[in-house]
Each structure stands twice: as structure tokens, then as C-alpha cells.
Protein backbone atom coordinates (compact mmCIF):
# COMPACT_ATOMS: atom_id res chain seq x y z
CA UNK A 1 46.88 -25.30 -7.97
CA UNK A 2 43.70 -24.04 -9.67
CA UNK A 3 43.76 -20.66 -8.59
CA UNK A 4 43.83 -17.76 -10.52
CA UNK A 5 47.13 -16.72 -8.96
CA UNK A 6 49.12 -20.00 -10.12
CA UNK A 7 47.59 -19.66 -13.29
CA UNK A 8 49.49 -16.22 -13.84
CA UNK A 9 52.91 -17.77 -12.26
CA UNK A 10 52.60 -20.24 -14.58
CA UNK A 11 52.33 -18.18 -17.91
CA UNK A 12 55.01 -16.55 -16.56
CA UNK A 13 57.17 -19.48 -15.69
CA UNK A 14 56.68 -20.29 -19.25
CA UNK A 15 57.71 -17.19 -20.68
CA UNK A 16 60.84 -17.19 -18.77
CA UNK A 17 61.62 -20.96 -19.64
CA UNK A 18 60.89 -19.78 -23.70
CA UNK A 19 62.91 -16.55 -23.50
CA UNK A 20 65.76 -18.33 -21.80
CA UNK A 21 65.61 -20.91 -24.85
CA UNK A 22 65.63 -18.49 -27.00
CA UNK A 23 68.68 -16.39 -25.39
CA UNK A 24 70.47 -20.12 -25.39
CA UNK A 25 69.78 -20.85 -28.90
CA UNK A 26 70.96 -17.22 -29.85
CA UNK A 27 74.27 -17.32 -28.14
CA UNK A 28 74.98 -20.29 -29.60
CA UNK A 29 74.34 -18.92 -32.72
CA UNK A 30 76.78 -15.77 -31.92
CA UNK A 31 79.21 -18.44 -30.89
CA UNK A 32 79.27 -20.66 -34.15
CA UNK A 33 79.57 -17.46 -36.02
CA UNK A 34 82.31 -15.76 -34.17
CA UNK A 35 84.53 -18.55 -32.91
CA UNK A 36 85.79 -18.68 -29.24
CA UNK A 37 86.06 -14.48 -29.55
CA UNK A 38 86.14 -13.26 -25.78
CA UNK A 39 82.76 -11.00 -25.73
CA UNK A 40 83.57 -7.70 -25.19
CA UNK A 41 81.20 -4.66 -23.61
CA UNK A 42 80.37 -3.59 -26.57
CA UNK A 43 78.97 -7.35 -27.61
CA UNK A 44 77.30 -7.83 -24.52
CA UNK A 45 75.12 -4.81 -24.31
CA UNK A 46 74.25 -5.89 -27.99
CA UNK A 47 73.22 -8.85 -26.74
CA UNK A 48 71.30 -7.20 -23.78
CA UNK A 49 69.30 -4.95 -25.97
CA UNK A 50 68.54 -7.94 -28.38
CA UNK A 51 67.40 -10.03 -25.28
CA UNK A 52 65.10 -6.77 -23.72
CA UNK A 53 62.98 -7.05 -27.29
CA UNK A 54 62.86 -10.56 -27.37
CA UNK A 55 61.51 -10.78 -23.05
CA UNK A 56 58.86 -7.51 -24.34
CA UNK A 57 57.89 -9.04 -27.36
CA UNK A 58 57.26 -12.64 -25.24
CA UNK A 59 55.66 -10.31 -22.04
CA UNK A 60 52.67 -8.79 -24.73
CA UNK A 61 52.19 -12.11 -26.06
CA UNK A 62 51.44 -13.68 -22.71
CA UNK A 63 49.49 -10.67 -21.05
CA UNK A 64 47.46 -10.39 -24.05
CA UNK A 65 46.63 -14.23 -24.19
CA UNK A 66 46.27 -14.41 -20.30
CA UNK A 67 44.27 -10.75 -20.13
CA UNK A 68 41.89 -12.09 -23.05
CA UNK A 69 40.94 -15.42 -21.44
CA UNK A 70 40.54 -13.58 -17.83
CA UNK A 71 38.65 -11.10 -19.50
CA UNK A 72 36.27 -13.35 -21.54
CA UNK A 73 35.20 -15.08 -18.39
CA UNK A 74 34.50 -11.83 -16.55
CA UNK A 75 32.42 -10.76 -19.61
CA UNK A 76 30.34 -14.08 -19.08
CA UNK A 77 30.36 -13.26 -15.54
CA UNK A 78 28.64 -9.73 -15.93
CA UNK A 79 26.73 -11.01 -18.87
CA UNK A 80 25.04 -13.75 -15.76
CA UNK A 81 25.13 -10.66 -13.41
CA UNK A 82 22.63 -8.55 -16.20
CA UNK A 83 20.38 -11.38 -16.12
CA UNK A 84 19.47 -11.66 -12.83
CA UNK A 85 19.03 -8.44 -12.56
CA UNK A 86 16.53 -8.30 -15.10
CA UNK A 87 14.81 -10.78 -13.18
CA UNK A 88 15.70 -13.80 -15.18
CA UNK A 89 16.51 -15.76 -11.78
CA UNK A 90 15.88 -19.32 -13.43
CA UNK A 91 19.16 -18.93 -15.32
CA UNK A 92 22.44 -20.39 -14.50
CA UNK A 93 25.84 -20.13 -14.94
CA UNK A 94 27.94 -23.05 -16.75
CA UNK A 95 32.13 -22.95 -15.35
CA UNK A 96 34.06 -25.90 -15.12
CA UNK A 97 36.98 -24.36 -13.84
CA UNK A 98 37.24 -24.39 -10.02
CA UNK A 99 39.86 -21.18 -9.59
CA UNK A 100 38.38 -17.50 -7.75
CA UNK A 101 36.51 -17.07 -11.07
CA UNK A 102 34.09 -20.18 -11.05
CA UNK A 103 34.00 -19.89 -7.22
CA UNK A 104 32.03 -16.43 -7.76
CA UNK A 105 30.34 -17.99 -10.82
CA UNK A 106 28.75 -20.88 -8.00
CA UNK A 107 28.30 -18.14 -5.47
CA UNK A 108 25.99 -16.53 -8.18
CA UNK A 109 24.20 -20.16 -8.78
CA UNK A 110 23.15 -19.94 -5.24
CA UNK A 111 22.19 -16.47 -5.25
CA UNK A 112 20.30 -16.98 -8.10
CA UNK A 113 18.11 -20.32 -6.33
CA UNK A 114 17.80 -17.78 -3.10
CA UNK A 115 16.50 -15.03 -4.75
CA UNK A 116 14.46 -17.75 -6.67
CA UNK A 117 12.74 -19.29 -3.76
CA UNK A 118 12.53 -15.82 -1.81
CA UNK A 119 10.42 -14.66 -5.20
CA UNK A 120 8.07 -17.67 -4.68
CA UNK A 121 7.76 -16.64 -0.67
CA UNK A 122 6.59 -13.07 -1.71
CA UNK A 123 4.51 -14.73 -4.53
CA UNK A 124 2.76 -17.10 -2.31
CA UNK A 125 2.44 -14.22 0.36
CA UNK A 126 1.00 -12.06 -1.67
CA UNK A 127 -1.46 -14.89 -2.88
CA UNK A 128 -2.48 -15.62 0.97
CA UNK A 129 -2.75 -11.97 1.20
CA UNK A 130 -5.21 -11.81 -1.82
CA UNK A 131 -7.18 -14.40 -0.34
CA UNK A 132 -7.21 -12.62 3.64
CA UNK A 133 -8.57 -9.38 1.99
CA UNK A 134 -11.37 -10.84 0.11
CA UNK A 135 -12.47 -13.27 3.63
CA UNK A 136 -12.14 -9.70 5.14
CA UNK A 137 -14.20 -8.07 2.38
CA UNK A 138 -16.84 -11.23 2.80
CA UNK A 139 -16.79 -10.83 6.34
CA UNK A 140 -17.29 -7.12 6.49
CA UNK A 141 -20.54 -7.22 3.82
CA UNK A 142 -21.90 -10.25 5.52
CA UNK A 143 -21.75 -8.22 9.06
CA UNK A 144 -23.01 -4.76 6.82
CA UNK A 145 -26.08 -6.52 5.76
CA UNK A 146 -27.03 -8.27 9.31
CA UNK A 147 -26.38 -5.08 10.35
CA UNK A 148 -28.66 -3.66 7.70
CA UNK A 149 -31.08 -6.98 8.43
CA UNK A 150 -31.35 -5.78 12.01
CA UNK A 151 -32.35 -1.90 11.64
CA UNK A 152 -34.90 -3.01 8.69
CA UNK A 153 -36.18 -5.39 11.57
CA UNK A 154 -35.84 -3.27 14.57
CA UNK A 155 -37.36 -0.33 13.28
CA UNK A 156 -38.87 -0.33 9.20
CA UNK A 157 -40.53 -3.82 9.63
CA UNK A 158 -42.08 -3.31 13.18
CA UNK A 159 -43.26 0.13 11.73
CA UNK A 160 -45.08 -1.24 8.81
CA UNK A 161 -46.65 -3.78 11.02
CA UNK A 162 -48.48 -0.91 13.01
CA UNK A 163 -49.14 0.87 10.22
CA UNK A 164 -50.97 -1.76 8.87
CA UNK A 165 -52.53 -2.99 12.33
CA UNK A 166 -53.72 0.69 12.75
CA UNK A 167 -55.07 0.59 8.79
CA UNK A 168 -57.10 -2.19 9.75
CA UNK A 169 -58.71 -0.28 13.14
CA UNK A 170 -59.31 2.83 10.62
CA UNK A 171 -61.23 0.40 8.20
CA UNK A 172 -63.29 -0.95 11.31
CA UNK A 173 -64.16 2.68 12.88
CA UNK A 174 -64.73 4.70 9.51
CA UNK A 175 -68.38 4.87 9.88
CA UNK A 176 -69.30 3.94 13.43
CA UNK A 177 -66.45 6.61 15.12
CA UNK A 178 -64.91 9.25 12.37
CA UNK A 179 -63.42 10.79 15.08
CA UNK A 180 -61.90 8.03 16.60
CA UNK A 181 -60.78 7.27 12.55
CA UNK A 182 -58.94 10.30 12.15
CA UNK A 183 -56.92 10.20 15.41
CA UNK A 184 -55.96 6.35 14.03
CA UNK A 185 -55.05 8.05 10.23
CA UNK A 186 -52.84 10.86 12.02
CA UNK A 187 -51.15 8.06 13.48
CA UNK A 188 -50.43 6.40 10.11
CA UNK A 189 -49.05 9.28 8.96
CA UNK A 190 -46.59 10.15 11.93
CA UNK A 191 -45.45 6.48 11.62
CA UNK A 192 -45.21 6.54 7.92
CA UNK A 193 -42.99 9.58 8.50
CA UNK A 194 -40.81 7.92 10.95
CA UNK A 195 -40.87 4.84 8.60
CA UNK A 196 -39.51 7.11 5.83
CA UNK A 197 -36.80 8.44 7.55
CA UNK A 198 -35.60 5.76 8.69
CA UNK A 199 -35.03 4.25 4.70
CA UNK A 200 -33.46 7.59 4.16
CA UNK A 201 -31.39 6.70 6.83
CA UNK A 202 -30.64 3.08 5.52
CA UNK A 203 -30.16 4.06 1.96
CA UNK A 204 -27.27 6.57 3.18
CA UNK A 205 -25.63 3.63 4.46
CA UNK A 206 -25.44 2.37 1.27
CA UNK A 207 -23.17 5.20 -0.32
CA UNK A 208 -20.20 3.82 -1.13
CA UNK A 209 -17.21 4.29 1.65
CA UNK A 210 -14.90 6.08 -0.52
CA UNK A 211 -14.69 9.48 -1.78
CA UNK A 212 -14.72 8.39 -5.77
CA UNK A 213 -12.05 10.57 -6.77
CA UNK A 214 -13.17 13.41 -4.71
CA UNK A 215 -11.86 15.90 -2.19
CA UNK A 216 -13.53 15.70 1.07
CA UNK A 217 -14.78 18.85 0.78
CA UNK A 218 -16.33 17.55 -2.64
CA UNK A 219 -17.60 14.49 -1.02
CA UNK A 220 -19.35 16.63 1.97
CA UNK A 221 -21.25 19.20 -0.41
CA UNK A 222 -22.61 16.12 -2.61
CA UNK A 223 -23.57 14.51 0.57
CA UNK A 224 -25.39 17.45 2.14
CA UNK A 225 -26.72 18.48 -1.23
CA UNK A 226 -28.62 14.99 -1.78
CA UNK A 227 -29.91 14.99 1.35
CA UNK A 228 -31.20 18.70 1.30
CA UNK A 229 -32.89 17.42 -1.81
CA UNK A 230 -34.53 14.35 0.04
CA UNK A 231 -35.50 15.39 3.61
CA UNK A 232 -36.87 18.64 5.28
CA UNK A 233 -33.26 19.27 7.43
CA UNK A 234 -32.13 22.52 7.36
CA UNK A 235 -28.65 22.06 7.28
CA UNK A 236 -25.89 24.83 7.65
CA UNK A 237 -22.08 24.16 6.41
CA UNK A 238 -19.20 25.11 6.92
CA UNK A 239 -16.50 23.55 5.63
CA UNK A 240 -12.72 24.71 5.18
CA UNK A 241 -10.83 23.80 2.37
CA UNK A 242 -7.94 22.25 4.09
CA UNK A 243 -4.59 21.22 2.01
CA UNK A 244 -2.39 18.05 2.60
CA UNK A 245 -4.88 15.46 4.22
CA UNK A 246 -4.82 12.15 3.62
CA UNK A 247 -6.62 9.58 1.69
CA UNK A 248 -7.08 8.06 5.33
CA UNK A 249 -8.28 11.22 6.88
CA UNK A 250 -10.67 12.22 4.01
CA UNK A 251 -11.90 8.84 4.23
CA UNK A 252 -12.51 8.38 7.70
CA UNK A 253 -13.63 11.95 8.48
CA UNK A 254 -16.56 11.93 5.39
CA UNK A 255 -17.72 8.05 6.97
CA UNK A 256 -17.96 9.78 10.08
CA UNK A 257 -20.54 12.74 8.88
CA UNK A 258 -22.15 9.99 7.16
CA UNK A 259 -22.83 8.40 10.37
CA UNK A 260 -23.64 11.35 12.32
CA UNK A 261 -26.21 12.09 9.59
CA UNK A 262 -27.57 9.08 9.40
CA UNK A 263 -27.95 8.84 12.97
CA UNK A 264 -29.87 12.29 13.14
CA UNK A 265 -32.05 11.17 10.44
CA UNK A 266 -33.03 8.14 12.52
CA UNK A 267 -33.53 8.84 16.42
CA UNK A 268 -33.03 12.61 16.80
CA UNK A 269 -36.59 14.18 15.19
CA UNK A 270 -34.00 17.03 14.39
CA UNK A 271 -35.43 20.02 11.85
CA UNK A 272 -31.57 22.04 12.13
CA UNK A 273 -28.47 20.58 11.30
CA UNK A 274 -24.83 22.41 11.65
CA UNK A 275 -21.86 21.45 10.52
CA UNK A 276 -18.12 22.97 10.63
CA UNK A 277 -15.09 21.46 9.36
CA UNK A 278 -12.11 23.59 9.83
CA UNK A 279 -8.22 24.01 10.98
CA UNK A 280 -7.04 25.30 14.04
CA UNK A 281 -3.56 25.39 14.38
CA UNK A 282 -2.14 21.54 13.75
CA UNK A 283 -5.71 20.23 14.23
CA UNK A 284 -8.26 19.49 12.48
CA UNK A 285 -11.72 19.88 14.06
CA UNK A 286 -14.75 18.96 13.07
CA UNK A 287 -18.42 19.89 14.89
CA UNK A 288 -21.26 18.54 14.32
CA UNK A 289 -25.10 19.75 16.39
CA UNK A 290 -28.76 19.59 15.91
CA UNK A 291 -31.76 20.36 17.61
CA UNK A 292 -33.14 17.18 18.47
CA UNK A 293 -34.78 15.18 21.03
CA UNK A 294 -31.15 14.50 22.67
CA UNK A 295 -30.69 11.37 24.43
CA UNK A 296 -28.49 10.08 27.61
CA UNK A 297 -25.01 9.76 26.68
CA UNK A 298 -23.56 7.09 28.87
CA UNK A 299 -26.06 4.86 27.94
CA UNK A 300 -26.25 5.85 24.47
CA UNK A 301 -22.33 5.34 24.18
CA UNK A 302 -22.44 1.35 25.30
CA UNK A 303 -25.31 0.59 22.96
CA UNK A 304 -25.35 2.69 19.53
CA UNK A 305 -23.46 0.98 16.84
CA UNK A 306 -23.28 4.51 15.13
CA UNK A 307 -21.71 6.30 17.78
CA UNK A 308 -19.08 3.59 18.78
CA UNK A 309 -17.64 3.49 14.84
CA UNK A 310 -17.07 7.21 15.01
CA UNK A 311 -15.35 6.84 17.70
CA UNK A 312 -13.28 4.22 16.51
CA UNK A 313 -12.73 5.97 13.40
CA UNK A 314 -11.53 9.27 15.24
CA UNK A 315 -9.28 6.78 17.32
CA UNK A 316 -7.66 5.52 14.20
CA UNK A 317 -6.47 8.32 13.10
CA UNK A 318 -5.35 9.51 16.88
CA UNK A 319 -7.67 12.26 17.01
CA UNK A 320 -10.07 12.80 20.74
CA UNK A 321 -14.14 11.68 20.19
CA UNK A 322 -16.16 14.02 22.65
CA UNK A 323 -19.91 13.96 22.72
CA UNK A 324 -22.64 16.14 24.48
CA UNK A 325 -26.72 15.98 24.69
CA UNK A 326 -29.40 16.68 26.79
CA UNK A 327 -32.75 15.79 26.37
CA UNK A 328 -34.68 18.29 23.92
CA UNK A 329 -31.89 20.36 23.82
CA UNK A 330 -30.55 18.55 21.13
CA UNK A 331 -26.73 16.87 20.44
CA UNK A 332 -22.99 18.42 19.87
CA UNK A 333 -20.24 16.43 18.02
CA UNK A 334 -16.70 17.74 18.73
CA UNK A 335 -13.79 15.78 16.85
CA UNK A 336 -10.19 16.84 17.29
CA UNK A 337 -7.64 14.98 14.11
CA UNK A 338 -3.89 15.91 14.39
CA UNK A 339 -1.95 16.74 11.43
CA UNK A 340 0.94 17.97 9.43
CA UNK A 341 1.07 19.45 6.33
CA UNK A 342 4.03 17.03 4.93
């Protein structure tokens, strides 16, 4: 009974029960003025044509009224539609009729309070999110500076202890042994050497771990260039300018020449550095060799922090890690990174 449906059959119950009035009332009319006159064909198509106005004037009066009112309460409808969708989800819909119409106006009430609470969910997750990057960020400085803590102890602090214990032997000997003095001095020196390598070292794991804005190739020549400026390496590039990499790739691949440099700078007493960046075929392959001391791999592998985060970084980006040196012949770096140019 509340349906849109009955609402229609009865507006057009009621236009039959007023034209049928009307067509009464009219005949009667005819009847007062012409007397018991038989109607003729000629009458009663008059009276046909007179009743077709009077049902098509009644018929626009009725759609119009009936098309208006459905019509306003579809414009309120869209009118609720616009605001949700411009994100006002707080708002609801007033109808008080219970026909099709309100029905979707009620469905859109409880959109409305889904949508509502699913914006809180994403709000809240997004907040916990928030939160789980910066206990990540905390985490990862507080491990980068025990990390840091360690090599400052391990090598830098036990270095400047012998310096100064071999200082103090100098001091002693000076003028009872010279020679004995300047064997102890030449030892200061080679440890003071060591000792400043290894803060060379230290400070270039301080760079920042992005590119800042820059290509990798960008990144690389800044990299090299600084440390050309700082150390004695002789170090030989060369680097392709490769197209379509990303972010991650550039990221990961300039971290992991950081390392490697960082690492020669530290154990490998290296004078020549080489490095190659370039694309063969759907790879891209990166080589990295100097002429150090060289060290045993296998062992080196299950104990250097350096060598097992470019590894992982190669593995991230599903590329192969391979590794090769032999004592005084010095160490090779071979990394293979698949990709596409889309």
C-alpha cells in the first residue's frame, strides 16, 4: 500500500472516478437541455470528442502533479548522492515515506555509516602505520649507531690506544735508543694511517641513503669524486647511463658501492679501485675490483656485516651476489640486476 506503484494506480483511480463525474454531470446537462431526444451518431461522437479533451486535459494534470512530486524526491535523492561523493559521509538523508523511494533513501543512510566507519579503519590504519615506520626508523638508527659504536670500538679506539701506548715508549727511548725511537714513530704513523682510513670509512657511512634528487649515475660521480679528493685511491669508472631504473634500483645499487667502498677503505690496503656499471642485454651488471690484500671468502661471507647487506640488497631486487678474492691478489665484485625498460 505504500509503494510507488499503488501510488500511481491511485492518481489514476482518481482521475477516472473525476472524469466519470464529470461525463455524468455533462450528460445530464445535455439531457435537461434537450428533453428525452433519442441521441443520435452524430450526438454521440460529439459527446466522445468532448469527453477525449476532458480525460487529456485530467491525464496532464495528474502526470504533471504525480511526475513533479516523483521528481522532487529523486532530485533530493541525487542531491544526497553528490554529497557523499564529495566526501561529506556524516550527512543523512531525512524521508518519511516508506515506498521504493525512501527504501533507497535508507539504503543510502547505511551506506553512508559504512563508508563512515570504513574511513575511520583506513584513518586509524594509516595512524598505526605512521607510528610502525617511525619504531622502524628508531630501530634502524639505534642498530646504525651500535653498529657505528662497534667499528669506532673494534678498530678507531683500540688504534688510538696503541698509538698512544707506543707515544709513551718513543718518549721513554728518545735519548737512550734513537734507533729503537724511530722504528716506534714509523709505527705511529702506519697506525695513524690505518686509524685515518678507517674514519674515512665511518664518515662514508654517514652519507645519507638516498640519492637527493639525483640520478645514480649523478650520485656515483659525487661519490667517487669526494673520495678521490680525500684518500690516495686511484679509482677508474665506468659507468653507463642507463634509462628506466627505478627509484629502488638506483637506491639499492649506489648503497651497495657505498659499501663496497667503504669496505676497501677499511680492510683491503687497496691503492687501485675499478668500477663498471653497465647493461647487457635485460641486465644490469655491476663490477666492482681492487688490488688489495684479499681475504678468504667463506669465512669472510659468515662474518662481514658489509658484505652480507650487499648481498641482501642484490637479493631484493632479484639480482645474483657473486664474490671472488685471493690473498694479495686483491677482490672482484660481480652483481647481476634484472630489468625492463617499462
Amino acid at each position: 500500500m505504500t509503494s510507488v506503484r499503488f501510488w500511481f494506480i491511485k492518481n489514476f483511480i482518481m482521475m477516472t472516478c473525476m472524469g466519470s463525474l464529470i461525463y455524468f454531470v455533462f450528460l445530464q446537462f445535455y439531457l435537461y437541455m434537450n428533453g428525452d431526444q433519442i441521441l443520435n451518431t452524430k450526438n454521440i461522437l460529439m459527446l466522445t470528442l468532448l469527453m477525449l479533451m476532458v480525460f487529456l486535459i485530467l491525464s496532464v494534470q495528474f502526470g504533471y502533479r504525480s511526475g513533479r512530486n516523483v521528481l522532487k524526491r529523486l532530485d533530493e535523492l541525487l542531491s544526497f548522492v553528490s554529497i557523499l561523493r564529495s566526501g561529506k559521509y556524516s550527512a543523512r538523508a531525512v524521508e518519511i515515506e516508506k515506498d521504493e523511494i525512501g527504501l533507497i533513501f535508507e539504503e543510502m543512510n547505511q551506506l553512508a555509516i559504512v563508508i563512515q566507519d570504513q574511513v575511520r579503519s583506513l584513518q586509524r590504519l594509516a595512524d598505526e602505520k605512521t607510528d610502525l615506520a617511525n619504531q622502524a626508523h628508531q630501530a634502524a638508527v639505534m642498530e646504525e649507531r651500535q653498529r657505528l659504536a662497534r667499528d669506532l670500538h673494534d678498530s678507531v679506539s683500540q688504534q688510538l690506544f696503541a698509538l698512544g701506548m707506543i707515544s709513551s715508549a718513543a718518549l721513554r727511548t728518545v735519548s737512550k735508543n734513537p734507533i729503537q725511537t724511530e722504528e716506534l714513530l714509523k709505527q705511529v704513523a702506519d697506525i695513524s694511517a690505518k686509524a685515518q682510513g678507517e674514519m674515512r670509512a665511518l664518515l662514508l657511512h654517514l652519507r645519507p641513503i638516498d640519492l637527493k634528487g639525483d640520478t645514480l649515475i649523478d650520485g656515483l660521480n659525487k661519490l667517487v669524486k669526494e673520495l678521490k679528493e680525500r684518500t690516495q685511491l686511484d679509482i677508474e669508472c665506468r659507468l653507463e647511463n642507463i634509462e628506466y631504473l627505478s627509484k629502488a634500483i638506483e637506491e639499492h645499487v649506489f648503497r651497495i658501492v657505498q659499501e663496497a667502498l667503504s669496505n676497501i677503505l677499511r680492510h683491503s690496503q687497496a691503492t687501485k679501485v675499478r668500477i663498471t656499471l653497465e647493461r647487457i642485454k635485460e641486465n644490469l651488471h655491476l663490477y666492482i675490483s681492487d688490488n688489495g690484500k684479499g681475504f678468504k671468502v667463506e669465512r669472510s661471507l659468515m662474518t662481514s656485516y658489509g658484505l652480507q647487506t650487499m648481498r641482501e640488497r642484490c637479493e631484493e631486487l632479484g639480482g645474483v651476489f657473486q664474490i671472488r678474492s685471493m690473498e694479495e691478489e686483491g677482490t672482484y665484485i660481480n652483481i647481476r640486476i634484472p630489468f625492463s625498460n617499462e
